[in-house]
N, C-alpha and C. Protein backbone atom coordinates (compact mmCIF):
# COMPACT_ATOMS: atom_id res chain seq x y z
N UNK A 1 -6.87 -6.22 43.66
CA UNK A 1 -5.45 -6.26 43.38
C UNK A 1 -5.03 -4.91 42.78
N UNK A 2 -3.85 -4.31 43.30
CA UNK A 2 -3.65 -2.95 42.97
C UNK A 2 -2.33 -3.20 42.44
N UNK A 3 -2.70 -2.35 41.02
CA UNK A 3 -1.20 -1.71 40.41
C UNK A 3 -0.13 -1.51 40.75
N UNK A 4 1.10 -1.73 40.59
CA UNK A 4 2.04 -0.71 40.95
C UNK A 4 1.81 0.53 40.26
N UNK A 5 2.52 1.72 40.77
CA UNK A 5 2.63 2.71 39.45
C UNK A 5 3.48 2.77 38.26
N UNK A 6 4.63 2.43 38.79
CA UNK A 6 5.17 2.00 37.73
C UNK A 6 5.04 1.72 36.59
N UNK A 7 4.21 0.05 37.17
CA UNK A 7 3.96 -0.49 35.89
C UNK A 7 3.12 -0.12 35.06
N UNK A 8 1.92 0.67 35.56
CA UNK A 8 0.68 1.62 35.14
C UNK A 8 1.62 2.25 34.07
N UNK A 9 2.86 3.26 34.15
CA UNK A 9 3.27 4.18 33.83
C UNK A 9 4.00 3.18 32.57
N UNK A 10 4.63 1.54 32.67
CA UNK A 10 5.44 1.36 31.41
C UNK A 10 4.36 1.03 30.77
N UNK A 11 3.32 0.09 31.40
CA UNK A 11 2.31 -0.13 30.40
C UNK A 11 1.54 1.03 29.24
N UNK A 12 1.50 2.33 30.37
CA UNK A 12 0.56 3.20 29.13
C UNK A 12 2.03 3.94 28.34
N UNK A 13 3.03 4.07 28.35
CA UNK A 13 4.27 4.25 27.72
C UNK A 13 4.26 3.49 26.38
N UNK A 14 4.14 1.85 26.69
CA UNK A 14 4.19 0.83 25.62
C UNK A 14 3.01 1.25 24.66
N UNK A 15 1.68 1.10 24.94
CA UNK A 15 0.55 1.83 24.32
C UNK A 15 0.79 2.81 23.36
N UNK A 16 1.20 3.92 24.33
CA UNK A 16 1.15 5.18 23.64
C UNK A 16 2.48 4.72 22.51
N UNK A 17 3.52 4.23 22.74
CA UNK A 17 4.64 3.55 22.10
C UNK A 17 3.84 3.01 20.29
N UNK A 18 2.90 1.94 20.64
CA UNK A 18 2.46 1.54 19.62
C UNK A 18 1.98 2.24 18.70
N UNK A 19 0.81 3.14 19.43
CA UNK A 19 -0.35 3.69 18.84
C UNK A 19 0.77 4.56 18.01
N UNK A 20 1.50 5.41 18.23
CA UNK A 20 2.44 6.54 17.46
C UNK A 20 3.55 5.55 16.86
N UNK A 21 3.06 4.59 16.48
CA UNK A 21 4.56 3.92 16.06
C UNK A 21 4.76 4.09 14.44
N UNK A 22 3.65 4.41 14.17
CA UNK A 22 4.17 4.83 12.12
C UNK A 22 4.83 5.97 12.27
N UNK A 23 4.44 6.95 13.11
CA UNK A 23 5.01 8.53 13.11
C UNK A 23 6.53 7.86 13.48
N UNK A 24 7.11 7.36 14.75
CA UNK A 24 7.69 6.98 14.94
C UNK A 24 8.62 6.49 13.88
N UNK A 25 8.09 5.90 13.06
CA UNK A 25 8.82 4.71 11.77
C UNK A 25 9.04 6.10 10.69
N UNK A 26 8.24 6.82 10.70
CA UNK A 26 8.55 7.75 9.91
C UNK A 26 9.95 8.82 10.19
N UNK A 27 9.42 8.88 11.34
CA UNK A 27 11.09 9.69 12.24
C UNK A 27 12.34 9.27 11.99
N UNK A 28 12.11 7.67 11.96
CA UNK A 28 13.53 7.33 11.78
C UNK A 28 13.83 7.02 10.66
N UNK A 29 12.72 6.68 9.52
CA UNK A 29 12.74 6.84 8.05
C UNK A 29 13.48 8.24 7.34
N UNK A 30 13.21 9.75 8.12
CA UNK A 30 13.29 11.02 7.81
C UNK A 30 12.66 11.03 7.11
N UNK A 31 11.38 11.11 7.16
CA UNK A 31 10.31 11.32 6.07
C UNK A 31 10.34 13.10 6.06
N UNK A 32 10.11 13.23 4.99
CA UNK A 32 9.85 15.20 4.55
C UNK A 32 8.41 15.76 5.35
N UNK A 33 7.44 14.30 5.32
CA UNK A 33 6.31 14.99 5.80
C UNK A 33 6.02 14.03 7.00
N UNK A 34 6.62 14.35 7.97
CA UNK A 34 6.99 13.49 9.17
C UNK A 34 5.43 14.00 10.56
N UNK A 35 5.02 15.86 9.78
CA UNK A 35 4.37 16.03 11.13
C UNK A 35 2.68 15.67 10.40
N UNK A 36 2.52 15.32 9.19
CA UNK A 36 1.58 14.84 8.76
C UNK A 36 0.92 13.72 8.96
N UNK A 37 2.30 12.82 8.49
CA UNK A 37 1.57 11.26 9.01
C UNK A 37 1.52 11.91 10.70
N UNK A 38 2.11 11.83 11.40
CA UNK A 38 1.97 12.31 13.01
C UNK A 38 0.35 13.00 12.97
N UNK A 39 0.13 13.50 12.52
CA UNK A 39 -1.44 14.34 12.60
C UNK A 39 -2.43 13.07 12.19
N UNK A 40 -1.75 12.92 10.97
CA UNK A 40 -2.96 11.80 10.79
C UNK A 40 -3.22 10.51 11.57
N UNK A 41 -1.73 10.32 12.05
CA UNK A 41 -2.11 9.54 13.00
C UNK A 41 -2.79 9.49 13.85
N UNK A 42 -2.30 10.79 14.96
CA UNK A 42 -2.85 11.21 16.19
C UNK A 42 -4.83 11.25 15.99
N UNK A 43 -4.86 12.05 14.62
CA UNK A 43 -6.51 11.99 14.70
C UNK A 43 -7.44 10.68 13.84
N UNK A 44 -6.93 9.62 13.31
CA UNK A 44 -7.35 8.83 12.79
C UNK A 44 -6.73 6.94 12.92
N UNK A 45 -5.59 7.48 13.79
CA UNK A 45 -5.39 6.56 14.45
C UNK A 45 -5.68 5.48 14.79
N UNK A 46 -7.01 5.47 16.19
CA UNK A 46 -7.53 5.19 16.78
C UNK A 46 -8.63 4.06 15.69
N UNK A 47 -8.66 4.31 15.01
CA UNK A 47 -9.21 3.08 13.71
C UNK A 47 -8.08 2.59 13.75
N UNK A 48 -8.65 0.91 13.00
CA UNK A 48 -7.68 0.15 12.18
C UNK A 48 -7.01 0.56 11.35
N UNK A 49 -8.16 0.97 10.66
CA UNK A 49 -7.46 1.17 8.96
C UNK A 49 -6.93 2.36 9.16
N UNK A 50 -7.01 3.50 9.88
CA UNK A 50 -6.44 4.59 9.80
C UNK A 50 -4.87 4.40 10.06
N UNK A 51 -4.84 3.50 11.09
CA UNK A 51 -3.23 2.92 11.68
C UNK A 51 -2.21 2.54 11.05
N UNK A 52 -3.42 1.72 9.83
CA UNK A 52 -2.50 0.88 8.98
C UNK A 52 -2.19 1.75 7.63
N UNK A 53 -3.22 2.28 7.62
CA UNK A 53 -2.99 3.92 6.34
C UNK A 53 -1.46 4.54 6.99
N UNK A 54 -1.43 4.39 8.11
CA UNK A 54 -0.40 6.05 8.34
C UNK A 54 0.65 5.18 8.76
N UNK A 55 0.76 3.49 8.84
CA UNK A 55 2.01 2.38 9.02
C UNK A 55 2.24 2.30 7.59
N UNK A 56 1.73 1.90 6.61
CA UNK A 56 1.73 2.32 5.12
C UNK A 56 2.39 3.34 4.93
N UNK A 57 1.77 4.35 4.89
CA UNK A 57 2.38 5.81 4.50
C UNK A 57 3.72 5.85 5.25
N UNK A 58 3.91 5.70 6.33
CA UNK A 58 5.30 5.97 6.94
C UNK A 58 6.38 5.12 6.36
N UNK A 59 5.94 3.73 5.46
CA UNK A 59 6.82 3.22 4.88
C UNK A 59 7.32 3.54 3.56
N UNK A 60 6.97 4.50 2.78
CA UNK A 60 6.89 4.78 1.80
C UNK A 60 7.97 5.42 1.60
N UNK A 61 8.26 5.87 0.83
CA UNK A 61 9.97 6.43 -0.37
C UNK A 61 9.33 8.10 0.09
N UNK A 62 10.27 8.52 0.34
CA UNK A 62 10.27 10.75 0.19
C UNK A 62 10.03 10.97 -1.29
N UNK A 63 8.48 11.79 -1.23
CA UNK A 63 8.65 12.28 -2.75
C UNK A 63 9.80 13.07 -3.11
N UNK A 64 10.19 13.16 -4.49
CA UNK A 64 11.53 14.11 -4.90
C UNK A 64 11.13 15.56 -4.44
N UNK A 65 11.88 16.44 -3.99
CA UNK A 65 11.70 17.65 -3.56
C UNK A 65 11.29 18.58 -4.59
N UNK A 66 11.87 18.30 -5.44
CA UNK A 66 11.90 19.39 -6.90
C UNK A 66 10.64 18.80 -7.88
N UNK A 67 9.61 17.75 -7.05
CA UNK A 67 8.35 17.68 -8.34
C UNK A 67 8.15 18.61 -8.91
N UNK A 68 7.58 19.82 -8.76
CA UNK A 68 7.00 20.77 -9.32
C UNK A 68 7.59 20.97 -10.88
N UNK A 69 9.60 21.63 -10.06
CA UNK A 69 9.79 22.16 -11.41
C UNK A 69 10.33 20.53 -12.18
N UNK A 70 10.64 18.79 -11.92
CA UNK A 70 10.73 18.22 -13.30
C UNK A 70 9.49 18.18 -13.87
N UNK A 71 8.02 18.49 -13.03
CA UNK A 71 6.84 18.46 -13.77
C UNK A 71 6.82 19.45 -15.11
N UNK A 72 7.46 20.73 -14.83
CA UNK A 72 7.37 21.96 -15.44
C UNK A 72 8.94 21.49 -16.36
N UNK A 73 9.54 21.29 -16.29
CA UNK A 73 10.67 20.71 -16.89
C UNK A 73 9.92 19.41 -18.22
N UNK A 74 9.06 18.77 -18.39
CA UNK A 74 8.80 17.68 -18.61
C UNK A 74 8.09 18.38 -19.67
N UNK A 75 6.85 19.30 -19.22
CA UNK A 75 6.08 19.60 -20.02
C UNK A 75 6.45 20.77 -21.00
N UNK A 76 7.54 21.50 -20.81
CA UNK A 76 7.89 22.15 -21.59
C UNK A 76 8.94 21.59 -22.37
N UNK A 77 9.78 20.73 -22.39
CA UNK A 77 10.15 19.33 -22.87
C UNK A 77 9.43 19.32 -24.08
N UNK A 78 8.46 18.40 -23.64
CA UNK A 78 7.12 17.97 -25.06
C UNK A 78 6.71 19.15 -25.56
N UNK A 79 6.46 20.34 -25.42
CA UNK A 79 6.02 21.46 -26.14
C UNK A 79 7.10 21.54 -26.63
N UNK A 80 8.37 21.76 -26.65
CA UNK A 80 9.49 22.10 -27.71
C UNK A 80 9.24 21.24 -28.34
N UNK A 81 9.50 20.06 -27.88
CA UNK A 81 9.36 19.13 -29.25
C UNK A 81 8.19 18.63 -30.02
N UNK A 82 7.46 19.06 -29.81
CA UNK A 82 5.71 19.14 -30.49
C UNK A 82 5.69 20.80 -31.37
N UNK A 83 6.64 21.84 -30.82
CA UNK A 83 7.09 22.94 -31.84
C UNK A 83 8.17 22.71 -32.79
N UNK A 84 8.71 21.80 -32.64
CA UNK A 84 10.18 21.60 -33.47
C UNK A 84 9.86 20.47 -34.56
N UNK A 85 8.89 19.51 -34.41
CA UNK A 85 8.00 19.00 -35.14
C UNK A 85 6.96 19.24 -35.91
N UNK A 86 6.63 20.25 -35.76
CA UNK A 86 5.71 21.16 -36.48
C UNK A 86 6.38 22.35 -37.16
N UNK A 87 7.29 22.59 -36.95
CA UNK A 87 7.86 23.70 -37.93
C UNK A 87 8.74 23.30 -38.17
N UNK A 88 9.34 21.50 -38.53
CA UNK A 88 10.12 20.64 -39.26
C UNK A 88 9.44 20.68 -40.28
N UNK A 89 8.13 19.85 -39.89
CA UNK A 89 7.00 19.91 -41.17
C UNK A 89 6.53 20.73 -42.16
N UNK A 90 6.89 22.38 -41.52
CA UNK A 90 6.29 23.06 -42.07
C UNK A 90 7.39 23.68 -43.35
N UNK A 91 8.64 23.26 -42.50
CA UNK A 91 9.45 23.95 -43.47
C UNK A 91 9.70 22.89 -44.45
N UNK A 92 9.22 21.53 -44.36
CA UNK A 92 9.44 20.30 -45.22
C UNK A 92 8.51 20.28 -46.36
N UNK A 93 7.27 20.99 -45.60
CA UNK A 93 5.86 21.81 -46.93
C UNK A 93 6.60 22.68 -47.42
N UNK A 94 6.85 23.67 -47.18
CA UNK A 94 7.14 24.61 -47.80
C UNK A 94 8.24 24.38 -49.05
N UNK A 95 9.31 23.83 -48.58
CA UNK A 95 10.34 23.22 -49.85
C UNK A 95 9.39 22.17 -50.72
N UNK A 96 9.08 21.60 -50.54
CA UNK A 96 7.87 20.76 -51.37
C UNK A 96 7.03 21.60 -52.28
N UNK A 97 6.60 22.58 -51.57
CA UNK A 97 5.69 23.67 -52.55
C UNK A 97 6.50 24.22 -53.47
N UNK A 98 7.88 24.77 -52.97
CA UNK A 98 9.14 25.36 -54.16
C UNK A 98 9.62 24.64 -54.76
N UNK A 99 9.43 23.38 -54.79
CA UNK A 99 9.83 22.64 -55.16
C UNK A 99 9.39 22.19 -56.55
N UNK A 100 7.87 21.63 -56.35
CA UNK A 100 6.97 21.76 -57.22
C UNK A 100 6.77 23.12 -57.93
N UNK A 101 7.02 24.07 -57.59
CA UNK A 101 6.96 25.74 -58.44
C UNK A 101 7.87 25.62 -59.57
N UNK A 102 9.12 24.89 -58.95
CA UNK A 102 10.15 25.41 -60.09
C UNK A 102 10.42 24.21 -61.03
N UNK A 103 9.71 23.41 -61.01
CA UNK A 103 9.64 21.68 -62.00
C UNK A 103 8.97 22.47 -63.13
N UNK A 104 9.63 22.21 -64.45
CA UNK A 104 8.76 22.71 -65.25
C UNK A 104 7.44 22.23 -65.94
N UNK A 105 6.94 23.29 -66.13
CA UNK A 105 5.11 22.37 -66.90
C UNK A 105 5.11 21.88 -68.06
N UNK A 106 4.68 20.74 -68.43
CA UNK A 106 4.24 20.23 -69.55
C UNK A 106 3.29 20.84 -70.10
């Protein structure tokens, strides 16, 4: 019993349809890293779990663009205020010490 071509041609269409369908989901998601999952697909694919790794991943939220600098934003954040806390303290010693200087002695 012989093929049409055709149908040869929707059937491996549908296939190829599936197999790329996270990249796919990602495309229409607008994922930022759209040719990644696509790579990872294309070469790890062909597993289960790889399929379902890169159907996963394609469902996922766009990291924020600007990680880097709220990372760098964040941490210099806590260093001001780990300096502004420490030379609260220090100037809170220091009046404490003048403080005690100028109490008179028994």
């Amino acid at each position: 019993m012989q093929s049409h071509p055709v149908v040869l041609a929707a059937a491996l269409a549908a296939a190829l349809a599936l197999y790329f369908l996270p990249a796919l989901i990602a495309d229409r998601r607008r994922r930022t890293d759209l040719l990644t999952i696509a790579l990872f697909n294309a070469v790890l694919g062909w597993t289960v779990l790889g399929w379902l790794l890169a159907l996963f991943w394609a469902f996922q939220r766009n990291p924020p663009q600007d990680l880097a600098v709220q990372l760098n934003e964040k941490q210099r954040y806590a260093g001001m205020r780990g300096f502004s806390r420490r030379l609260s303290d220090r100037v809170q010693a220091r009046a404490a010490r003048l403080a005690d200087r100028e109490r008179p002695s028994r």
